[in-house]
Protein backbone atom coordinates (compact mmCIF):
# COMPACT_ATOMS: atom_id res chain seq x y z
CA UNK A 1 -4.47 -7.69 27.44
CA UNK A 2 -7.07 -6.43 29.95
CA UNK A 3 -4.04 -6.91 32.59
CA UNK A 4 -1.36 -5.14 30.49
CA UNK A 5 -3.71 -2.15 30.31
CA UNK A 6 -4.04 -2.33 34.26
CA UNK A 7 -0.74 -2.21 34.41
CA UNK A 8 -0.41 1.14 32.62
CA UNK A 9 -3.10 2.40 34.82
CA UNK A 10 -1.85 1.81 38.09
CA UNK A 11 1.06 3.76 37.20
CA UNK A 12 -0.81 6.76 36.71
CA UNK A 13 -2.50 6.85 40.22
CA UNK A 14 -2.51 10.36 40.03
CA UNK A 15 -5.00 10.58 37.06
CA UNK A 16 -6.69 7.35 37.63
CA UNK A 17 -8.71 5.37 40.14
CA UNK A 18 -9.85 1.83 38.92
CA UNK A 19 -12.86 1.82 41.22
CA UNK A 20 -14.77 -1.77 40.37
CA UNK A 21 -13.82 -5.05 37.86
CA UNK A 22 -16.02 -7.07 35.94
CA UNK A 23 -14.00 -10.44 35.71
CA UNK A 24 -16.24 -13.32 35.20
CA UNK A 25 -13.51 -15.80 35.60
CA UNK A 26 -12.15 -15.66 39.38
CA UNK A 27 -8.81 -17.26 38.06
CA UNK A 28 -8.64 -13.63 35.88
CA UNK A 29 -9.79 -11.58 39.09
CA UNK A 30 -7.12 -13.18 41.01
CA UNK A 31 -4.16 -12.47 38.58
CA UNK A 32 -5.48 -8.44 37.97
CA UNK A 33 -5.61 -8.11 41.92
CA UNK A 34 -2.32 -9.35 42.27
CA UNK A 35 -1.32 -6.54 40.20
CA UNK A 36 -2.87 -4.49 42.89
CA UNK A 37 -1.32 -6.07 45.85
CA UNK A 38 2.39 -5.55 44.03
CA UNK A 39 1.45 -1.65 43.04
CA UNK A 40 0.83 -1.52 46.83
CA UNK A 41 -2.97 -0.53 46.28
CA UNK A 42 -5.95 -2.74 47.15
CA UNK A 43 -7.54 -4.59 44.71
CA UNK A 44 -11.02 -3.37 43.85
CA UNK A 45 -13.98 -5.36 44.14
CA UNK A 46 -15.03 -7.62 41.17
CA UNK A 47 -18.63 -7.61 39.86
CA UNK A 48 -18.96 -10.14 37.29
CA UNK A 49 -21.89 -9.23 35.83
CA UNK A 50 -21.93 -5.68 33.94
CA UNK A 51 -25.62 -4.74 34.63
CA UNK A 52 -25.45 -5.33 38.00
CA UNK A 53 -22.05 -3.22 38.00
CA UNK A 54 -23.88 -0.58 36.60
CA UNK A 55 -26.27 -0.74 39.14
CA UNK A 56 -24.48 -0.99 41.82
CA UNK A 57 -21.39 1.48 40.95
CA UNK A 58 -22.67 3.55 38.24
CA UNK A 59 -22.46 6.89 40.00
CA UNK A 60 -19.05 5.89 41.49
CA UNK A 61 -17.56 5.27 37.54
CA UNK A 62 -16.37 8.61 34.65
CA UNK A 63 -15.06 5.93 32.32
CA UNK A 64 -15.24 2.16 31.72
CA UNK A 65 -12.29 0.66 29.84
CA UNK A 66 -13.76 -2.35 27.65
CA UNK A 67 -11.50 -5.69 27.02
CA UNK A 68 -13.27 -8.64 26.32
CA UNK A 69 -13.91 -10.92 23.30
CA UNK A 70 -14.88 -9.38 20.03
CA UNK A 71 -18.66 -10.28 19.84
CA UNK A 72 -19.70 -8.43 23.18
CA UNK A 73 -18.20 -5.61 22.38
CA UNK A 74 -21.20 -3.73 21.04
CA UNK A 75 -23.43 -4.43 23.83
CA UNK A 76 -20.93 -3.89 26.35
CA UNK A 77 -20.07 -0.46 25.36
CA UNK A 78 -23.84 0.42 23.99
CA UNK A 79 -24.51 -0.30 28.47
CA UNK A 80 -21.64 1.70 29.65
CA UNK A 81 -22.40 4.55 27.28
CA UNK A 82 -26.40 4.70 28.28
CA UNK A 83 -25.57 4.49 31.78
CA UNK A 84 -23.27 8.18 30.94
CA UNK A 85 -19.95 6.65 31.21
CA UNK A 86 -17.38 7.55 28.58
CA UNK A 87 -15.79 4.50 26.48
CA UNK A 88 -12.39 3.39 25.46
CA UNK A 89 -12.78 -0.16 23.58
CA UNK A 90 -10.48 -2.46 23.08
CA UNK A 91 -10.23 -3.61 18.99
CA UNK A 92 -11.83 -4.16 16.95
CA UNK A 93 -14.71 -2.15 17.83
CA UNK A 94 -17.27 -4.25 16.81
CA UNK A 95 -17.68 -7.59 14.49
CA UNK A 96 -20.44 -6.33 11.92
CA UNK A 97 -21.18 -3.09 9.74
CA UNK A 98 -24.84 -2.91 11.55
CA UNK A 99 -23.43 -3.23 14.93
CA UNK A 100 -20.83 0.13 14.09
CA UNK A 101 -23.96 1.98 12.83
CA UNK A 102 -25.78 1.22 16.20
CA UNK A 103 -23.32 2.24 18.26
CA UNK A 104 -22.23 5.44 16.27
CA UNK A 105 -25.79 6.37 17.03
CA UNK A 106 -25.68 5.24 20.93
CA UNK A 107 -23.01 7.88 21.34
CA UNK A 108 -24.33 10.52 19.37
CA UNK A 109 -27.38 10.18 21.61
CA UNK A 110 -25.80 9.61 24.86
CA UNK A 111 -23.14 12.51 23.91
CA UNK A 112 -20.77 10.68 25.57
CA UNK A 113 -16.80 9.78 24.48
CA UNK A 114 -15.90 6.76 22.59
CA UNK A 115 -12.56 5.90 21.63
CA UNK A 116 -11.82 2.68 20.27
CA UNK A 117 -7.93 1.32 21.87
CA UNK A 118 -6.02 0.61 18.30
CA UNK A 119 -2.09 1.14 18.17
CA UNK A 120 -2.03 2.07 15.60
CA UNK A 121 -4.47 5.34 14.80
CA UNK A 122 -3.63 6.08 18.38
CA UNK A 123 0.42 6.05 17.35
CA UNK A 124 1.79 9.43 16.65
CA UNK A 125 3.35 7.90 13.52
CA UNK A 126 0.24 7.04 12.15
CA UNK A 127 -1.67 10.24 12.90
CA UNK A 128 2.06 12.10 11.37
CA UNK A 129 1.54 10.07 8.40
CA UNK A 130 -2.09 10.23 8.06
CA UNK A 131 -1.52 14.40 8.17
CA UNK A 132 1.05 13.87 5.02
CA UNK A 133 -1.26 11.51 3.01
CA UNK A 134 -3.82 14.65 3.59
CA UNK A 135 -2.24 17.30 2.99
CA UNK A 136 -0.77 15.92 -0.38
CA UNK A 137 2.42 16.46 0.42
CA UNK A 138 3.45 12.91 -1.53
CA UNK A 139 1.41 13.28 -4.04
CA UNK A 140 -1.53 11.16 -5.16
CA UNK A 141 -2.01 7.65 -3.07
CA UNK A 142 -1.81 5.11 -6.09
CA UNK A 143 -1.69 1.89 -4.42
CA UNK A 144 -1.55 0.74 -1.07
CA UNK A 145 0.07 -2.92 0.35
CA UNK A 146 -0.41 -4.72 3.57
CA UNK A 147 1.00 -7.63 5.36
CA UNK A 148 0.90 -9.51 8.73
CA UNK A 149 2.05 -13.02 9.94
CA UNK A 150 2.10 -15.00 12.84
CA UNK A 151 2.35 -17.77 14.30
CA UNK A 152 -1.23 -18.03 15.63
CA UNK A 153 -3.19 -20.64 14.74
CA UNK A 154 -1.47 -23.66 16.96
CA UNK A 155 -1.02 -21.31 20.06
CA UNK A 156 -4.74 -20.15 19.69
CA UNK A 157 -6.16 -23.70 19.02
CA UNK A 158 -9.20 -24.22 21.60
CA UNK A 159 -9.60 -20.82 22.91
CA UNK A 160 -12.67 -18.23 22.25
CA UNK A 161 -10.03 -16.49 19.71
CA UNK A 162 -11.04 -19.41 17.70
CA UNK A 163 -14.80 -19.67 18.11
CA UNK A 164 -16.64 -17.39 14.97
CA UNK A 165 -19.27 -16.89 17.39
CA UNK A 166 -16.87 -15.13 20.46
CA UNK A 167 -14.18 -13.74 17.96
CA UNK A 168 -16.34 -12.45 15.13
CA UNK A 169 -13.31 -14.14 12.62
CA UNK A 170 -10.23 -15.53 13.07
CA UNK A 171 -6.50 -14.08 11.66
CA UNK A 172 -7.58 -11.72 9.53
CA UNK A 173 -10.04 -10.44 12.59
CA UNK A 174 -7.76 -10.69 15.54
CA UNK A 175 -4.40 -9.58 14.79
CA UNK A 176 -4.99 -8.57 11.33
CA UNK A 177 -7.69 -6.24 12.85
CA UNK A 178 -4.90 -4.32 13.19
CA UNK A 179 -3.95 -4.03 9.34
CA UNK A 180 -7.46 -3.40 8.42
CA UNK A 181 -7.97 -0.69 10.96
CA UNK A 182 -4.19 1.33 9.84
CA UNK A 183 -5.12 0.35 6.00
CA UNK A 184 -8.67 2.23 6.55
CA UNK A 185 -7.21 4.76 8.68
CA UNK A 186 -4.70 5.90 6.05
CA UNK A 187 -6.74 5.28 2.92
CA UNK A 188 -9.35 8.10 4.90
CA UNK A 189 -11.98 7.03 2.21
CA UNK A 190 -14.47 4.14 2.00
CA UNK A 191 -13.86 0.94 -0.06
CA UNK A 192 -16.15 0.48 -3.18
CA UNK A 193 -14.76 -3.28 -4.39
CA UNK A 194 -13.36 -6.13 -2.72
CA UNK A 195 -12.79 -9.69 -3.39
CA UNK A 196 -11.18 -11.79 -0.66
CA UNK A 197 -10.31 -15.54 -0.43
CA UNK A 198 -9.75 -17.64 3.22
CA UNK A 199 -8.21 -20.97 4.47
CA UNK A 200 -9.42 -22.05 7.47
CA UNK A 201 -6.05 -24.63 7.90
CA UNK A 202 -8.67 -27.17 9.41
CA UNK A 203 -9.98 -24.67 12.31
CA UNK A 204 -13.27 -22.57 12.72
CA UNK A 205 -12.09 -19.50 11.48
CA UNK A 206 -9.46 -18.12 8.89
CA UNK A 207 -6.02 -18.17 9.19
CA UNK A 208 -4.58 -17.60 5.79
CA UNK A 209 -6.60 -14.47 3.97
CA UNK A 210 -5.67 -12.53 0.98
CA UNK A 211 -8.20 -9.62 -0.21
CA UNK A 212 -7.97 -7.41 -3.52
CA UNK A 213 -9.31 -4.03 -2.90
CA UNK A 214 -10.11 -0.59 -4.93
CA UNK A 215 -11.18 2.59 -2.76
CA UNK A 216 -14.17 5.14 -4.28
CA UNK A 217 -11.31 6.96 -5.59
CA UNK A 218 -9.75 4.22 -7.68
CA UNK A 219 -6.49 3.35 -5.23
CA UNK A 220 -5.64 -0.56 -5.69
CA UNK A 221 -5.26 -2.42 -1.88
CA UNK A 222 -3.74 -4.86 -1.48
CA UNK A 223 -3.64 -6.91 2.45
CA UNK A 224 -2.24 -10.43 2.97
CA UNK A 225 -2.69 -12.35 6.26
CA UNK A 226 -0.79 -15.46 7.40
CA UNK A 227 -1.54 -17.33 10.65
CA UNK A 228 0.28 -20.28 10.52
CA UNK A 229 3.99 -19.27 10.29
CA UNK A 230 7.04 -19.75 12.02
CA UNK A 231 7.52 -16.16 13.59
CA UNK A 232 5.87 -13.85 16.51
CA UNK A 233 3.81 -11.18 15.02
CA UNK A 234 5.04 -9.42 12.74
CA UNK A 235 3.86 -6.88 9.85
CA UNK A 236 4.55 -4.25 7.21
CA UNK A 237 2.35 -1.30 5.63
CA UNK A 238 3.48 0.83 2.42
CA UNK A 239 1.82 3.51 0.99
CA UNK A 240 3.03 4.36 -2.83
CA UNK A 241 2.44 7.87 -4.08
CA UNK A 242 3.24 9.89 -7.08
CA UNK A 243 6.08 11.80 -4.74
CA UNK A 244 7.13 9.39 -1.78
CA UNK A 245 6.39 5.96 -0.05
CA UNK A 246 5.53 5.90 3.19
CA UNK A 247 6.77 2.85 4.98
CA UNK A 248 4.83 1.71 8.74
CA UNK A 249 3.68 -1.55 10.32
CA UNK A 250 0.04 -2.01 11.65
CA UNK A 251 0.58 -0.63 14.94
CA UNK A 252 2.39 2.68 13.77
CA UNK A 253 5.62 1.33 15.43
CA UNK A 254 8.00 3.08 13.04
CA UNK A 255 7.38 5.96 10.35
CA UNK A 256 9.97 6.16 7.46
CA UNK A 257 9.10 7.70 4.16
CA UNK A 258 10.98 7.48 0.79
CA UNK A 259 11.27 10.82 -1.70
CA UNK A 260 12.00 11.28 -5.34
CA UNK A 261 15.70 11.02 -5.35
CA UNK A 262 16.25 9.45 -2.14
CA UNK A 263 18.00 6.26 -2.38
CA UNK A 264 16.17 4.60 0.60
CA UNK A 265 13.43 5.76 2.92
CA UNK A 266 14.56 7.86 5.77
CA UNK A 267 12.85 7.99 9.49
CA UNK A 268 10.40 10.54 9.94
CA UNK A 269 10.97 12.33 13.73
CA UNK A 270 7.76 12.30 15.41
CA UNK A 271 6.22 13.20 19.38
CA UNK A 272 6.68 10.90 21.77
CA UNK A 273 3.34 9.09 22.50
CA UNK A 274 1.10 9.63 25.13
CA UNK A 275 -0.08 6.16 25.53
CA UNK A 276 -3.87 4.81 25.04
CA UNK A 277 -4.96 6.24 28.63
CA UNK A 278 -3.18 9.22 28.22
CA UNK A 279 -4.63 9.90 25.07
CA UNK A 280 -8.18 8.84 26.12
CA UNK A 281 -8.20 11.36 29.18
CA UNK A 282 -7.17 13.86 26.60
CA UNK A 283 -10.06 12.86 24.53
CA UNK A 284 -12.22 13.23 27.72
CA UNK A 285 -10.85 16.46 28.45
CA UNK A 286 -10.87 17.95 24.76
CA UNK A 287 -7.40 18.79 24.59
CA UNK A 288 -7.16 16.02 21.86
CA UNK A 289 -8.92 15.17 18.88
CA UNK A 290 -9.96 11.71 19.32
CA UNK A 291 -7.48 9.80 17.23
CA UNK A 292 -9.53 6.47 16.63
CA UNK A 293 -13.00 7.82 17.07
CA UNK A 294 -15.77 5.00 15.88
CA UNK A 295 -16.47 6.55 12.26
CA UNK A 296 -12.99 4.79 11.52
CA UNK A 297 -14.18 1.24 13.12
CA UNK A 298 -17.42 1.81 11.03
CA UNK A 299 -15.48 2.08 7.61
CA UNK A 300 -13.81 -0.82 9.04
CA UNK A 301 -16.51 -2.90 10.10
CA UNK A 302 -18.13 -2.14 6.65
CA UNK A 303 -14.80 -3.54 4.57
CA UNK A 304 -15.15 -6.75 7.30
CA UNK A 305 -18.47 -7.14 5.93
CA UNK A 306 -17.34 -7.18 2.26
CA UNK A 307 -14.28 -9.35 2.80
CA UNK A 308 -16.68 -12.04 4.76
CA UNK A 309 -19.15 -11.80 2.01
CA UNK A 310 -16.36 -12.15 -0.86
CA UNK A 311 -14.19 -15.49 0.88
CA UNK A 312 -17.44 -17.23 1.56
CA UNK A 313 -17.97 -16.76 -2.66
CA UNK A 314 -14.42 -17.99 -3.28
CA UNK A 315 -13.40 -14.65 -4.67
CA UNK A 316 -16.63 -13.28 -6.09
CA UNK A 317 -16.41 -9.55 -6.50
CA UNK A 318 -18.23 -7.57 -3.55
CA UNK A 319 -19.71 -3.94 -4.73
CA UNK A 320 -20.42 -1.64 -1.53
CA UNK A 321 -23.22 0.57 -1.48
């Protein structure tokens, strides 16, 4: 991941220098700078340890670009931000309710940017879609229904996605971060009630999840999440209101929504997207409105929380505050 986003970066040379690394694995340093070497541009020096980075480079750096596993997240980003560099973070923002909160306020004080790197409430599809559900223009949400499958769990066995203590959870965490992040982002209202059941399918984490849902305003949710299938990642989001369906994935690939008296949904023409970078600089430069600022990840973070709480009761109804 942290490679495909250097990718994007070095073709945008004339927005972007990537001044320093913090690799701690040389085999990873040596794949990014060969990335370098075939853009043509010398690799940058690798400083595997981020306090000493921040040290050392601090007044060299605008922007640090986060992408590491889930449970550093919060103290990697709280560093960066103190030290009065802006923040795009890779998903999901942070494991834990208390660790959103704490970094909500780290950026409040600091007054620096954070944007947090999901597809999908950085799609234009999503943000078109999100505008819609706002505006009423379909009506009243009523219910709302997600899925995602993959085959995960045996190409993931032994690595840190794996480990509860790296990855924060397993399926439902990793690539379904991605539902629960476009599920909150659309609903645009926190969750009251959730009940949630796992299977681990004899691994450390979850790879089968199911979760029943209600929001403060009454909508029913509904998310499924299967690891252990024969297929490469794959997903579907619909929205059902009292004048239209909106149909979308997780990562805002597509838009299409569905009208009284249309027999089946039709695309919904949308802008071109700018592409995480792009859109963080525009963040940076307020041009933008930040489309996945970290108020979503906390509402997120908070229905994590709930679901956790829930599948380790088998089911038992979680009330949040």
């Amino acid at each position: 991941m942290a490679r495909g986003h250097l990718r994007a970066l070095l073709a945008q040379p004339e927005s972007t220098q990537v001044t320093v690394l913090c690799e701690p694995s040389p085999a990873n340093y040596a794949a990014a700078a060969a990335l370098f070497d075939e853009a043509g541009r010398r690799p940058p020096p690798n400083e595997p340890v981020l306090e000493r980075l921040l040290s050392r480079y601090g007044d060299q750096l605008d922007a640090a670009l986060i992408v590491t596993p889930h449970a550093y997240h919060a103290a990697q980003a709280t560093a960066c931000l103190e030290s009065g560099l802006d923040v795009l973070l890779e998903k999901p923002m942070v494991i834990s309710g208390a660790e959103a909160d704490q970094l909500i306020a780290t950026r409040d004080r600091t007054g620096r940017v954070l944007v947090v790197a999901f597809p999908g409430s950085l799609s234009p599809q999503i943000r078109s879609a999100v505008q819609l559900l706002r505006d009423g223009a379909l009506g009243q949400i009523l219910t709302i229904s997600g899925l995602s499958w993959e085959n995960w769990r045996t190409p993931n066995l032994g690595t840190w996605r794996q480990q509860p203590e790296l990855a924060g959870g397993g399926f439902f965490f990793d690539t379904g971060a991605h539902m629960l992040n476009t599920i909150t982002d659309l609903a645009g209202e926190e969750f009251a009630e959730v009940s949630a059941w796992f299977d681990a399918r004899e691994t450390p984490v979850e790879v089968l999840g199911a979760v029943m849902a209600r929001l403060r305003s009454g909508v029913l949710v509904t998310m499924n999440a299967c690891g252990d299938t024969c297929t490469r990642s794959t997903s579907d989001i619909r929205v059902f209101c009292t004048q239209g369906i909106i149909f979308t994935d997780i990562w805002g690939h597509f838009l299409q929504i569905q009208r009284p008296g249309q027999p089946h949904p039709e695309p919904i023409a949308v802008a071109p997207s700018l592409g995480v970078w792009q859109q963080f600089l525009a963040v940076r430069s307020g041009t933008l409105a930040n489309p996945c600022p970290p108020e979503i990840g906390l509402r997120m973070a908070r229905l994590w929380d709930a679901i956790r709480q829930s599948a380790a009761q088998d089911g038992r109804l979680v009330r949040l505050a």
